[in-house]
Structure formats: structure tokens, C-alpha cells
C-alpha atoms as a PDB file:
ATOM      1  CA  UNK A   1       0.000   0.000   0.000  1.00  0.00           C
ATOM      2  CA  UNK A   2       2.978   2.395   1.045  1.00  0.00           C
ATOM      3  CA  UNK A   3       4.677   1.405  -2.460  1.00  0.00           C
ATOM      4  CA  UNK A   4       1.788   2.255  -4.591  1.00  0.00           C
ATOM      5  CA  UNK A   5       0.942   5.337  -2.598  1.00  0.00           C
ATOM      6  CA  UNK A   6       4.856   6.553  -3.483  1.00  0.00           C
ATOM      7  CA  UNK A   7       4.119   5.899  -6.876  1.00  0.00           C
ATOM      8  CA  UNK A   8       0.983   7.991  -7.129  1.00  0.00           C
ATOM      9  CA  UNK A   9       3.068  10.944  -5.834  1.00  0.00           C
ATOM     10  CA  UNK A  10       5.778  10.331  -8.309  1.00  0.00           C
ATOM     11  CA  UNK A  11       3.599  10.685 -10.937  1.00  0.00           C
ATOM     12  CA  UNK A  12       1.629  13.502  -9.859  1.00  0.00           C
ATOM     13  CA  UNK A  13       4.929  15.282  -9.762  1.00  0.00           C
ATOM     14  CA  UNK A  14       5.744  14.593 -12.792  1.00  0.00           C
ATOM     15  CA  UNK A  15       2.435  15.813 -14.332  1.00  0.00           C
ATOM     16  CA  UNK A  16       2.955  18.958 -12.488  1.00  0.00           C
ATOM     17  CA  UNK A  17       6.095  19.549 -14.009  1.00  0.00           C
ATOM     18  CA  UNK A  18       5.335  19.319 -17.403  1.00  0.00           C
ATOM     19  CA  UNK A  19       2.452  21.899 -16.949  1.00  0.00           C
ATOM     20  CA  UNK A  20       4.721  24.059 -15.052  1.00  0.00           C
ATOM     21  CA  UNK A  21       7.698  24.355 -17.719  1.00  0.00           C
ATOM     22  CA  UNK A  22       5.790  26.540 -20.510  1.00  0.00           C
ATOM     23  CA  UNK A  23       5.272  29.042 -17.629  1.00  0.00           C
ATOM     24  CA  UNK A  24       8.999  29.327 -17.083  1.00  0.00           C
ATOM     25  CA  UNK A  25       9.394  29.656 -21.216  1.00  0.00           C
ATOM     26  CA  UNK A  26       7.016  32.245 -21.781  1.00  0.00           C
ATOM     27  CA  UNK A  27       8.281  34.670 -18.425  1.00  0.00           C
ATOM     28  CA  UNK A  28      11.775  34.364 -20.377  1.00  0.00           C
ATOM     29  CA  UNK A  29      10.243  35.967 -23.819  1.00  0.00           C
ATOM     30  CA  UNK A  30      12.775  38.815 -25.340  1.00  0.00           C
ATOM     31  CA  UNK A  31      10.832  42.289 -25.200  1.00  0.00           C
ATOM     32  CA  UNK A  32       9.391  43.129 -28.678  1.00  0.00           C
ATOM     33  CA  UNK A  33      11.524  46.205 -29.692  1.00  0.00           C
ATOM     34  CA  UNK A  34      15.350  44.548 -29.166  1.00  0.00           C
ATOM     35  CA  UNK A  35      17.480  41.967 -27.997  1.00  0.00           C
ATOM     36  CA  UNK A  36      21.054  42.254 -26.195  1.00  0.00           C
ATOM     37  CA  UNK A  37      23.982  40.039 -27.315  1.00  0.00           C
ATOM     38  CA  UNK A  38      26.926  39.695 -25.316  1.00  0.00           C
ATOM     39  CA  UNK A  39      30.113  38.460 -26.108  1.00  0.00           C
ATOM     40  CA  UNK A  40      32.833  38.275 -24.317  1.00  0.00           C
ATOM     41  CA  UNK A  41      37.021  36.884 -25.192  1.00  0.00           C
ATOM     42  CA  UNK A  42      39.099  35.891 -23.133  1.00  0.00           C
ATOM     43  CA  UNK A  43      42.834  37.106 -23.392  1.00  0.00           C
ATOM     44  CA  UNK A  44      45.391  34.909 -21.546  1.00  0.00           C
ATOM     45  CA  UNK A  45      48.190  37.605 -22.601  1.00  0.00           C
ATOM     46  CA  UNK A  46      48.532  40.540 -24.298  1.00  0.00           C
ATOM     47  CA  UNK A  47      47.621  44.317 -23.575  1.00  0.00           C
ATOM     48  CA  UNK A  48      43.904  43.783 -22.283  1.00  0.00           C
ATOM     49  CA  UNK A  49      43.222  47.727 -22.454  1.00  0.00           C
ATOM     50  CA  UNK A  50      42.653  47.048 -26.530  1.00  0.00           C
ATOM     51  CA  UNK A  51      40.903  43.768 -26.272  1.00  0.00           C
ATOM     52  CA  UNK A  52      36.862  43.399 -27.025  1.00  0.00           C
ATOM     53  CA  UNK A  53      35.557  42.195 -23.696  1.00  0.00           C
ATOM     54  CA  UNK A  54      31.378  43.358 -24.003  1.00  0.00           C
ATOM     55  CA  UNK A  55      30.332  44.377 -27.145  1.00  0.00           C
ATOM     56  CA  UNK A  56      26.178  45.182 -27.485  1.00  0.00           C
ATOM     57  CA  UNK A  57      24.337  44.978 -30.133  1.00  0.00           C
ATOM     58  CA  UNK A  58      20.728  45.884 -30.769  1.00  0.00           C
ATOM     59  CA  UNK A  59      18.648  44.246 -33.179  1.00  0.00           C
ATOM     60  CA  UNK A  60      15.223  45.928 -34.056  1.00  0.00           C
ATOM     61  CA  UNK A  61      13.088  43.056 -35.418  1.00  0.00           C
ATOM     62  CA  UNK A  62       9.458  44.784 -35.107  1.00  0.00           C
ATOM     63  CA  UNK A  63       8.504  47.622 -37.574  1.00  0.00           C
ATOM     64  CA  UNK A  64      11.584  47.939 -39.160  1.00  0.00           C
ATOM     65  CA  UNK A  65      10.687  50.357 -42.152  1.00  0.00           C
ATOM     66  CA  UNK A  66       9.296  52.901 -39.222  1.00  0.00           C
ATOM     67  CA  UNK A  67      12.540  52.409 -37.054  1.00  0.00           C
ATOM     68  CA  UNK A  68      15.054  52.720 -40.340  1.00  0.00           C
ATOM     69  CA  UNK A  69      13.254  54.928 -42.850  1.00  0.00           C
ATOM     70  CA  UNK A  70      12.335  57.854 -41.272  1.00  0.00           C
ATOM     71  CA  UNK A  71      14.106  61.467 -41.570  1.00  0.00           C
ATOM     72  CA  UNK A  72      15.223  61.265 -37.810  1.00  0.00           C
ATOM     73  CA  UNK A  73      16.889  58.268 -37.657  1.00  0.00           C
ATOM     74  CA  UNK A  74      20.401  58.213 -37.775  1.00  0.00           C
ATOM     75  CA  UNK A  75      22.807  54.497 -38.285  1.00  0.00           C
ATOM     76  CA  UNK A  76      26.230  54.987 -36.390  1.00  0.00           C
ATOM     77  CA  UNK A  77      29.200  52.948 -37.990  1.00  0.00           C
ATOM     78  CA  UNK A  78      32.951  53.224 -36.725  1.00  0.00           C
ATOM     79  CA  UNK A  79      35.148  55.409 -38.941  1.00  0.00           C
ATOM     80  CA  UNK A  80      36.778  52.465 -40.352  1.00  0.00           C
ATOM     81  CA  UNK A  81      33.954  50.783 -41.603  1.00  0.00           C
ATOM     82  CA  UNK A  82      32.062  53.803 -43.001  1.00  0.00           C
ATOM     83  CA  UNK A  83      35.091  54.774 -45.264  1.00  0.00           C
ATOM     84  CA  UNK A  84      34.911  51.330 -46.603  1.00  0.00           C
ATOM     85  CA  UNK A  85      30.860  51.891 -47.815  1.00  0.00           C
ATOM     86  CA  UNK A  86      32.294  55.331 -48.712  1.00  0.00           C
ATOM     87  CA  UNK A  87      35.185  54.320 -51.041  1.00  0.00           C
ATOM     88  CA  UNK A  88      33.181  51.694 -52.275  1.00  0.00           C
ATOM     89  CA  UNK A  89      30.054  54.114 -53.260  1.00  0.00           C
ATOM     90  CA  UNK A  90      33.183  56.090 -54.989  1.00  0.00           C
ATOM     91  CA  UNK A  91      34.642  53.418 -57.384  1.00  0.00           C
ATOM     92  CA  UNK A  92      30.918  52.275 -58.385  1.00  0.00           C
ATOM     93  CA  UNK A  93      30.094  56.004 -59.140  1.00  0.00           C
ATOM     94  CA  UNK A  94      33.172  56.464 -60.775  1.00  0.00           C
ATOM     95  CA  UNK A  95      32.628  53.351 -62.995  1.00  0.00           C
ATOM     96  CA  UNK A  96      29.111  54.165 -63.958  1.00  0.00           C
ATOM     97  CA  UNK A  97      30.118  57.985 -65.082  1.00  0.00           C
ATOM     98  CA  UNK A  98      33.507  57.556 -66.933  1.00  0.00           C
ATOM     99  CA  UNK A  99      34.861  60.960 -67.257  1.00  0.00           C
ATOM    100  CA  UNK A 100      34.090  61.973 -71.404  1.00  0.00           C
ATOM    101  CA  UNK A 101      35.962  63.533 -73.547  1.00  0.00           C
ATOM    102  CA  UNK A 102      34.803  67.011 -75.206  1.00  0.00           C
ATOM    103  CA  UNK A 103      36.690  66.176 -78.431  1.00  0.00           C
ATOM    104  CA  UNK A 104      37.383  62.489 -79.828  1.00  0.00           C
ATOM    105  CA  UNK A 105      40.244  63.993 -82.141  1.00  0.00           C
ATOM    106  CA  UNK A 106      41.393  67.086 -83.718  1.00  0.00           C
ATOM    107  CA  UNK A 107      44.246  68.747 -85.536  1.00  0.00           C
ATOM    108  CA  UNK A 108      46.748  70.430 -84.019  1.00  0.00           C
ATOM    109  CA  UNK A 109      48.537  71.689 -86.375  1.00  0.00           C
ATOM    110  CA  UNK A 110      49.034  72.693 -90.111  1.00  0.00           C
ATOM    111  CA  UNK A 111      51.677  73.771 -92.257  1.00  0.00           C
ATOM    112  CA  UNK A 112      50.595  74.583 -96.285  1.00  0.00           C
ATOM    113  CA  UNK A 113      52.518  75.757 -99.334  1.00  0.00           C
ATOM    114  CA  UNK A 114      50.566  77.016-102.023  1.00  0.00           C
ATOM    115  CA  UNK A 115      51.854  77.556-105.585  1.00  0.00           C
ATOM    116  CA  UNK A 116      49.881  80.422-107.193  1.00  0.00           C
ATOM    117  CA  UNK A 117      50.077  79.875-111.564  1.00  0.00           C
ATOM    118  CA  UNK A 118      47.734  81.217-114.192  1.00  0.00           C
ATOM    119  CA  UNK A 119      44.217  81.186-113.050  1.00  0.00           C
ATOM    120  CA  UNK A 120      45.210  78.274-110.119  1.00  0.00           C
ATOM    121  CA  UNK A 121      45.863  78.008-106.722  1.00  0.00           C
ATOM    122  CA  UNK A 122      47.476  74.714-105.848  1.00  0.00           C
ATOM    123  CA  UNK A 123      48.001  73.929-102.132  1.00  0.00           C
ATOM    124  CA  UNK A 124      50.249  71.060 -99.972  1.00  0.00           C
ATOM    125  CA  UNK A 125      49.616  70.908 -96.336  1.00  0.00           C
ATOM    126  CA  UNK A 126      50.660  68.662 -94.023  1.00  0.00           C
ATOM    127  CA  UNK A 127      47.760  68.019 -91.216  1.00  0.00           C
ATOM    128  CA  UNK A 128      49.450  66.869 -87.682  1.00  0.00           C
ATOM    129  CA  UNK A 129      45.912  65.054 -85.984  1.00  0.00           C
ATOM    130  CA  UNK A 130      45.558  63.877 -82.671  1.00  0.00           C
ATOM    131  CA  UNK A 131      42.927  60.900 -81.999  1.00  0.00           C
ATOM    132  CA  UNK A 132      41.943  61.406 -77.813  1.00  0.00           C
ATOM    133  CA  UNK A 133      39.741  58.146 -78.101  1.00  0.00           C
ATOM    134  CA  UNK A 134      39.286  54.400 -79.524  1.00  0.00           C
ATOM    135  CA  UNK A 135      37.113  53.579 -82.709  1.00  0.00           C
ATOM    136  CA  UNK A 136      36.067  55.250 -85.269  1.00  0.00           C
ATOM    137  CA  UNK A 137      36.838  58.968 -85.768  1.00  0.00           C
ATOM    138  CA  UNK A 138      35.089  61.224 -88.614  1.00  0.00           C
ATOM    139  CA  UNK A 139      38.101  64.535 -88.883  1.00  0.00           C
ATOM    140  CA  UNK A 140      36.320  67.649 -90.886  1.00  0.00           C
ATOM    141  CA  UNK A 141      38.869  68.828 -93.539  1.00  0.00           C
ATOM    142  CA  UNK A 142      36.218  71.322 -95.147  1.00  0.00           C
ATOM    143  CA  UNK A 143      36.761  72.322 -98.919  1.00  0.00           C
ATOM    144  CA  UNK A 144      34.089  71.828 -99.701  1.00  0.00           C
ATOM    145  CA  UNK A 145      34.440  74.322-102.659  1.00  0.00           C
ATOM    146  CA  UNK A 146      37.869  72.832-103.700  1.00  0.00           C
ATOM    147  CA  UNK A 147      39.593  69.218-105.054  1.00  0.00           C
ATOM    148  CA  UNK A 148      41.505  67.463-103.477  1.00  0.00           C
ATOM    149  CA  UNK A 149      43.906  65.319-105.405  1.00  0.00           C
ATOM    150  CA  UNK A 150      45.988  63.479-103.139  1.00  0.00           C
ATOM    151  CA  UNK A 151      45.629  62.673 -99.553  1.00  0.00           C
ATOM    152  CA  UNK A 152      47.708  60.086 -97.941  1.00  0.00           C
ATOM    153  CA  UNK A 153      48.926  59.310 -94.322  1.00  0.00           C
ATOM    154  CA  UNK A 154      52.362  57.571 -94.799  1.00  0.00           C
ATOM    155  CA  UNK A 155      52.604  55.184 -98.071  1.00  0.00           C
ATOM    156  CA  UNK A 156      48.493  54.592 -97.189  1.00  0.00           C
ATOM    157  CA  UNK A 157      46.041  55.990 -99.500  1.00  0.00           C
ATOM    158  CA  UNK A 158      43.608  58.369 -96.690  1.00  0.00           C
ATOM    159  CA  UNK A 159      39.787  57.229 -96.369  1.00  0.00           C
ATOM    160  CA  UNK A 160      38.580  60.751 -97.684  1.00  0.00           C
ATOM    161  CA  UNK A 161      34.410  60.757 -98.045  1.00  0.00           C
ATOM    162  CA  UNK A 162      32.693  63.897 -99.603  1.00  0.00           C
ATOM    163  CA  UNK A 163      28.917  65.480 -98.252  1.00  0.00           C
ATOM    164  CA  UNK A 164      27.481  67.950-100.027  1.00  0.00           C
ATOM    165  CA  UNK A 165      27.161  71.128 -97.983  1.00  0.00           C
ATOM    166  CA  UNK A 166      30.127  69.718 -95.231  1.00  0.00           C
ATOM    167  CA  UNK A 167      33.177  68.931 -97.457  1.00  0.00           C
ATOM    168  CA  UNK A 168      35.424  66.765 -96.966  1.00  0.00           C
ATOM    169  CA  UNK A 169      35.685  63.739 -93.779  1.00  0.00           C
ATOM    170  CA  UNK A 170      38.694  61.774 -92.658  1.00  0.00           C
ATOM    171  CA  UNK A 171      37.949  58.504 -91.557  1.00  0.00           C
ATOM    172  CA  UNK A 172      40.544  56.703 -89.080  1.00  0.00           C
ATOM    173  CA  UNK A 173      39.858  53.768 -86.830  1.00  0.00           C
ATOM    174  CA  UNK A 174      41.888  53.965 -84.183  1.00  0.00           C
ATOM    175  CA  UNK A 175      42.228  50.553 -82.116  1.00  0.00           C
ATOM    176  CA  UNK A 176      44.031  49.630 -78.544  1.00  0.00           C
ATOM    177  CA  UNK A 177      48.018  49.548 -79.572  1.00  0.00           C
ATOM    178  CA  UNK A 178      47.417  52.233 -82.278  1.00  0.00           C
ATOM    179  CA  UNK A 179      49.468  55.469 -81.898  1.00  0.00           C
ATOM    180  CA  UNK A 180      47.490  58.718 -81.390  1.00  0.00           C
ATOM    181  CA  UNK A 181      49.315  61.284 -83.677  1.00  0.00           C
ATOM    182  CA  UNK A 182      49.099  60.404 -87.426  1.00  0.00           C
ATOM    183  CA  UNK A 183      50.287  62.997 -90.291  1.00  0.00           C
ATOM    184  CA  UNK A 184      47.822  63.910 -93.348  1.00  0.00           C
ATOM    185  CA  UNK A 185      49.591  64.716 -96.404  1.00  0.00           C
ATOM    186  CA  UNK A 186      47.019  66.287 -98.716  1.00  0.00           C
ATOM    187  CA  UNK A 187      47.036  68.310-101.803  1.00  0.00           C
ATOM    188  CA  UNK A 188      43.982  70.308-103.224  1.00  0.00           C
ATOM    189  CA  UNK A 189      43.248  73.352-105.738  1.00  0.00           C
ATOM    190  CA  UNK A 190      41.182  76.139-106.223  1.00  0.00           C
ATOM    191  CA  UNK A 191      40.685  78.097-109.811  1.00  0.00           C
ATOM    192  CA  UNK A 192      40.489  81.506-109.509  1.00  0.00           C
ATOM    193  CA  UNK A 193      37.550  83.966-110.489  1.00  0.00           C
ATOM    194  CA  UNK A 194      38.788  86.004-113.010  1.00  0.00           C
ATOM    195  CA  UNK A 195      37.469  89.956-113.117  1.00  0.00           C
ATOM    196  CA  UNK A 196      39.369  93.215-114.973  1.00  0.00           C
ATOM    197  CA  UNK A 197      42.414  93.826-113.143  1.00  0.00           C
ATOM    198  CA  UNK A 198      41.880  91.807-110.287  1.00  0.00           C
ATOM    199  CA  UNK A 199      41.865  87.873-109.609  1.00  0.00           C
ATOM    200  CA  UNK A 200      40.287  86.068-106.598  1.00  0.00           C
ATOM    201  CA  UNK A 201      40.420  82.379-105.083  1.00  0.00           C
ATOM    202  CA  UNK A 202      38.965  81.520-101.869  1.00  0.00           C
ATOM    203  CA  UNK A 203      38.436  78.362 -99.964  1.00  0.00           C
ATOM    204  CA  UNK A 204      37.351  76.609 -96.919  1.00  0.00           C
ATOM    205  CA  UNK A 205      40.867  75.377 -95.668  1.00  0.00           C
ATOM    206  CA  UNK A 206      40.912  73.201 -92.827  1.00  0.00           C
ATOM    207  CA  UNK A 207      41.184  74.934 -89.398  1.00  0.00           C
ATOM    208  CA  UNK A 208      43.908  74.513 -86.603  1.00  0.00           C
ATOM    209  CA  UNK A 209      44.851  76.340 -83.635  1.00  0.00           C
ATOM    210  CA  UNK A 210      48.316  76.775 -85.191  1.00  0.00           C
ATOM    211  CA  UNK A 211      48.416  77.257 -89.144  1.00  0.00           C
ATOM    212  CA  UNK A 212      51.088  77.942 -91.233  1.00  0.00           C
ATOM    213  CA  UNK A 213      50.989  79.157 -94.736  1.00  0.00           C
ATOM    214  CA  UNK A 214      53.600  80.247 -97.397  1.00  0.00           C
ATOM    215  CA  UNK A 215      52.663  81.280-100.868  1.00  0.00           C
ATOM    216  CA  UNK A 216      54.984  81.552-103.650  1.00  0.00           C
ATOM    217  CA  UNK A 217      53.693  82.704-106.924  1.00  0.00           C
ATOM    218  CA  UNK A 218      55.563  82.402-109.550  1.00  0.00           C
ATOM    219  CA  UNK A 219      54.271  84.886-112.515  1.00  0.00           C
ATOM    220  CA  UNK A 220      55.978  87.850-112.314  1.00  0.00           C
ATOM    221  CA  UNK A 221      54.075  91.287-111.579  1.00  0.00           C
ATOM    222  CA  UNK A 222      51.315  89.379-109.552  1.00  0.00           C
ATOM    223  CA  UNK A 223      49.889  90.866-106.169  1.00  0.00           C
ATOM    224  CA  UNK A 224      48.798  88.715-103.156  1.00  0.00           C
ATOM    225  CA  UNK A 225      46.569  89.609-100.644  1.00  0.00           C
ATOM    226  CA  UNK A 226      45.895  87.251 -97.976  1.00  0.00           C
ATOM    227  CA  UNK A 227      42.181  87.712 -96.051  1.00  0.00           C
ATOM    228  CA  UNK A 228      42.684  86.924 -93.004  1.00  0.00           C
ATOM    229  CA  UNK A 229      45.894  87.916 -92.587  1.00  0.00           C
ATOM    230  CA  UNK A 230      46.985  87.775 -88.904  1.00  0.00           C
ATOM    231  CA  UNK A 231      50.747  88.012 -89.677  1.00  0.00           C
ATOM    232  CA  UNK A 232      52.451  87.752 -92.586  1.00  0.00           C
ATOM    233  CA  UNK A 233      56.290  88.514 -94.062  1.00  0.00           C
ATOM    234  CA  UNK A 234      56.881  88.952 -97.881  1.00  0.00           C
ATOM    235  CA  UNK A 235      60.193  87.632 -99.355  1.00  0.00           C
ATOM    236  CA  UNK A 236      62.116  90.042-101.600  1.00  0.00           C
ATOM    237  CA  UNK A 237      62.662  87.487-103.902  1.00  0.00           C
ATOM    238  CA  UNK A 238      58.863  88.022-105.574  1.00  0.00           C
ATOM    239  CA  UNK A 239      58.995  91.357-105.607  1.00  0.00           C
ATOM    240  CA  UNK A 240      63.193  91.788-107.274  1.00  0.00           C
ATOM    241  CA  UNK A 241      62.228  88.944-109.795  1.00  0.00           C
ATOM    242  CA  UNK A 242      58.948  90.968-111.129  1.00  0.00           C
ATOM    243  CA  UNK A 243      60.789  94.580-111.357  1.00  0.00           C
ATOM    244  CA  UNK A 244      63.928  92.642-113.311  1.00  0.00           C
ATOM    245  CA  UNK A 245      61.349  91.125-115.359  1.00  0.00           C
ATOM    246  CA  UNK A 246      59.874  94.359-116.280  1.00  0.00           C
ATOM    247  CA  UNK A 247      63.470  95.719-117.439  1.00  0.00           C
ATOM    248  CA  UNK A 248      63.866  92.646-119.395  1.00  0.00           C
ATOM    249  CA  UNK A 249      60.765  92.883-121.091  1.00  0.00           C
ATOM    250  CA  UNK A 250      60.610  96.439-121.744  1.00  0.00           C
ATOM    251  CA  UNK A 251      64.749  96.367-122.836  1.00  0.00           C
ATOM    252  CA  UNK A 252      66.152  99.331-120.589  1.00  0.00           C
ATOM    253  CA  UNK A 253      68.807  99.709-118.212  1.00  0.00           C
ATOM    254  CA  UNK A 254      68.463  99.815-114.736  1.00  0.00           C
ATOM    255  CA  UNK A 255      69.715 103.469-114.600  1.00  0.00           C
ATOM    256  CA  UNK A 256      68.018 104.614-117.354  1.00  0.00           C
ATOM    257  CA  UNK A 257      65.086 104.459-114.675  1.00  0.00           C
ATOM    258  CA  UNK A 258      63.856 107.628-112.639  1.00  0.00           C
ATOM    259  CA  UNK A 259      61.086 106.963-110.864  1.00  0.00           C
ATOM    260  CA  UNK A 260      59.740 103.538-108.856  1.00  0.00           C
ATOM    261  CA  UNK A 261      56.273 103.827-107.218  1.00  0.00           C
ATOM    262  CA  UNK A 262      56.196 100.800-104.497  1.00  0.00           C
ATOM    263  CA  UNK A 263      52.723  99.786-104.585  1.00  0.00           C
ATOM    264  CA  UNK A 264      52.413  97.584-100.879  1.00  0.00           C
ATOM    265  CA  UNK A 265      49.815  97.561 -98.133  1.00  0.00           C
ATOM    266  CA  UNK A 266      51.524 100.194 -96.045  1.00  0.00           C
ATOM    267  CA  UNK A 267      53.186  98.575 -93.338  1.00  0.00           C
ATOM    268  CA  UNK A 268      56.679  97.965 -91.614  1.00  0.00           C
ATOM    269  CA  UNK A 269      57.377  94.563 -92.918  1.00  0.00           C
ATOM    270  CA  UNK A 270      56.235  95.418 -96.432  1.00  0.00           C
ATOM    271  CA  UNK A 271      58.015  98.685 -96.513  1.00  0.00           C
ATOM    272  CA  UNK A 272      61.094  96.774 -95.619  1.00  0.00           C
ATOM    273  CA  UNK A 273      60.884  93.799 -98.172  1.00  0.00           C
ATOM    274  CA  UNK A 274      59.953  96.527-100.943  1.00  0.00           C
ATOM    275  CA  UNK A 275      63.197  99.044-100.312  1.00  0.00           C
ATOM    276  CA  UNK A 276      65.202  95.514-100.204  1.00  0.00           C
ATOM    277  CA  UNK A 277      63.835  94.237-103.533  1.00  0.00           C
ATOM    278  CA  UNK A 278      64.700  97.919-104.906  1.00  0.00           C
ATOM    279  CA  UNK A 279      67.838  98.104-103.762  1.00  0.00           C
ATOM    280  CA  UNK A 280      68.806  94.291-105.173  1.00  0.00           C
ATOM    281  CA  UNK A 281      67.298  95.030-108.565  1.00  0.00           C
ATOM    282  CA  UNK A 282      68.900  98.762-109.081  1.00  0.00           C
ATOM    283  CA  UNK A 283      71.733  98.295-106.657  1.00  0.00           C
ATOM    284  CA  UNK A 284      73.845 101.749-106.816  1.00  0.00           C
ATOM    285  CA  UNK A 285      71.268 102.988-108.372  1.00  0.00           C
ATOM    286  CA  UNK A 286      68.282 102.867-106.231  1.00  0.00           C
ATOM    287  CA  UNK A 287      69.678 105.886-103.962  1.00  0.00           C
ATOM    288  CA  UNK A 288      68.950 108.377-107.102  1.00  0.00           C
ATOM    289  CA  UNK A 289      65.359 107.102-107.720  1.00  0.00           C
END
């Protein structure tokens, strides 16, 4: 009887255990809004004043779009770790807005000689060109109101294409291991339009910052004026050869002249090459005329 009364008890306790546990669980809930983790290392040596003993962390898990995205909230990183984001946000910016380039090519620089004969103007230039970019670059020569007759970079016969209205376009493909300065040589003309006593030519020449012309001409007694003329000399050698001419042709001396009339444009330089020229063609001369 004492056994089975033992028993009873025994079992009765354990019933009442198993109904008392969940109470226990549930009084142990974590609060709604956060949690606390703590973590603590041990050091066995070492300087202990740098060591991470407690470190707390709190975890909102309810509402999280009104705890996060709202103007007055505010997420604290250390310095170390927020210029990692910040660097990164950098290079990605950086990569998706590559820094472009105002001009894919241009030329720098040109240097022409033109040959003026009988109702022609023939010009060489040499174009320097400087390609910023990869691909495909379309390089505006103009002339559109002259031919061009040659136009070659190296031994290589130039890609030259025509549009009404535009001129002339030189194509280059520029690739990876390609150098970026290549040198046009190209030759053109221009007939002139003929009217009593005076003979005009004018073209659409291709434009650099730095352009270089000389113009010979080789028919005696012929007058250049360059529009626009930003600076200019005149060689003595035009002007001597057309005066001698004029003796030859007209079969008198040199002293058996009087008077010279200088017909220039009224300035320094042309003064200059003028008195020169007269002084070459009438030598001891020229200080009677």
C-alpha cells in the first residue's frame, strides 16, 4: 500500500512539471523592440586595455521600415567601416560615369605651301591630328568648294568621303596599340575667279589652332593679298624677280630708270621687303630714284 501510494506521488509530480515548464518559457520571452547580445574573449596575454571584452548589439526586429526609414533616424558605424561603404560608393560612381571627352580627335597643327600659276591656286599641307579616343573617328577637312587630289597618311592611301554642304571627312579607326598622332599629307586646288584687273580664289581650308601658310607665286608682276591675314612677311625674292622682269621685257637699263612707285599695303614689314627688292634690282642705283 505504502509502495503504490509513493508511486501515485511520483507521478503527480511529474504531471505537475510538465504543466509548469511553458510558464517558465514564456516569463523568459525577449521584449518586442530589441534583444542584447553579449560576447565576451578571453585574453590569456597581451595588452587587455585594446581587447573586445562586451560588445552590445541591438537588433530591431518589429517595424523595421518605421525604425530605419524615417528622416530622424540616424545608423552609427565606426570610422573604419564607413570609409569602406564610402570608397566603395566612390569606385561604383566612378565606374558608372567615366569621365568623357569634349573632343574624340582634332588637328593640331598645319603647315601649307601654295603655288599660285595662271588662273590656279594649288596647295600642300601637311595636317598633324591627334585621336583622344578608340574607334572610329570622322576629322572635318572642309573644302568643300575645292579638289583634293591626293591625300595620304604615310605610303596609305587616306579614307577621304565627300557630303554635299560639309566637305570633306577623314575617316581613321583607331584601335588599342594604335598610336594617337598620325600625319595627313594632302594636296587640293582652287581656280580663280577672273574679273578686270583683279583675280580672286577663296576656300574653306581646314582649321587649326596653329596654321602655317607660305605662298609663292611664280608669274611675275602678280599681287597677293591674304584675307585673313593675322601676320604675314613677304620675301624680296617676288617682288626683285617681277621689277627685273619688267626691265627685261621692256629692254632698258636699270639706270636709265627715274622713278619707282612701291605699290604695298603700307606697313613695316612690307616697306622693308619693298626698299630691299629695290635696292637688289637697281643696286647703286636705287639711292637716285
Amino acid at each position: 500500500m505504502l509502495k503504490r501510494t509513493n508511486q501515485t506521488l511520483l507521478s503527480l509530480f511529474i504531471v505537475a512539471s510538465l504543466f509548469y515548464v511553458p510558464s517558465i518559457v514564456r516569463s523568459q520571452e525577449a521584449p518586442p523592440v530589441a534583444a542584447t547580445v553579449a560576447t565576451e574573449q578571453a585574453e590569456e596575454g597581451g595588452d587587455k586595455k585594446n581587447s573586445l571584452f562586451e560588445q552590445t548589439i541591438y537588433v530591431p526586429y518589429d517595424k523595421l521600415s518605421k525604425v530605419f526609414e524615417s528622416p530622424s533616424r540616424g545608423v552609427f558605424l565606426p570610422y573604419d567601416e564607413f570609409q569602406k561603404l564610402w570608397q566603395a560608393a566612390r569606385a561604383k560612381n566612378a565606374a558608372n560615369n567615366p569621365v568623357s571627352i569634349p573632343l574624340r580627335s582634332m588637328i593640331t597643327s598645319i603647315s601649307s605651301e601654295a603655288t599660285v600659276r595662271g588662273d590656279v591656286m594649288q596647295v600642300s599641307a601637311k595636317l598633324s591630328i591627334q585621336m583622344l579616343g578608340l574607334g572610329w573617328h570622322e576629322i572635318p577637312l572642309r573644302l568643300a568648294d575645292a579638289a583634293i587630289s591626293e591625300a595620304k597618311i604615310g605610303d596609305e592611301t587616306a579614307r577621304i568621303v565627300f557630303r554635299p554642304g560639309q566637305g570633306y571627312f577623314l575617316l581613321m579607326q583607331r584601335q588599342e596599340n594604335d598610336a594617337a598622332d598620325i600625319d595627313l599629307d594632302l594636296q587640293y586646288a582652287r581656280t580663280y575667279n577672273q574679273s578686270p584687273g583683279l583675280n580672286q580664289v577663296s576656300f574653306q581650308a581646314p582649321q587649326a589652332s596653329i596654321n602655317r601658310w607660305k605662298i609663292t607665286i611664280a608669274d611675275p608682276g602678280v599681287k597677293v593679298n591674304v584675307q585673313p591675314l593675322v601676320a604675314a612677311t613677304e620675301t624680296q625674292d617676288g617682288a626683285a624677280r617681277a621689277m627685273a622682269g619688267a626691265l627685261r621685257d621692256a629692254g632698258i637699263a636699270p639706270e636709265a630708270v627715274d622713278y619707282v612707285n612701291a605699290h604695298g599695303t603700307a606697313t613695316t614689314a612690307n616697306d622693308r621687303t619693298e626698299s630691299a627688292a629695290i635696292a637688289q634690282v637697281f643696286t647703286d642705283h636705287a639711292a637716285r630714284l
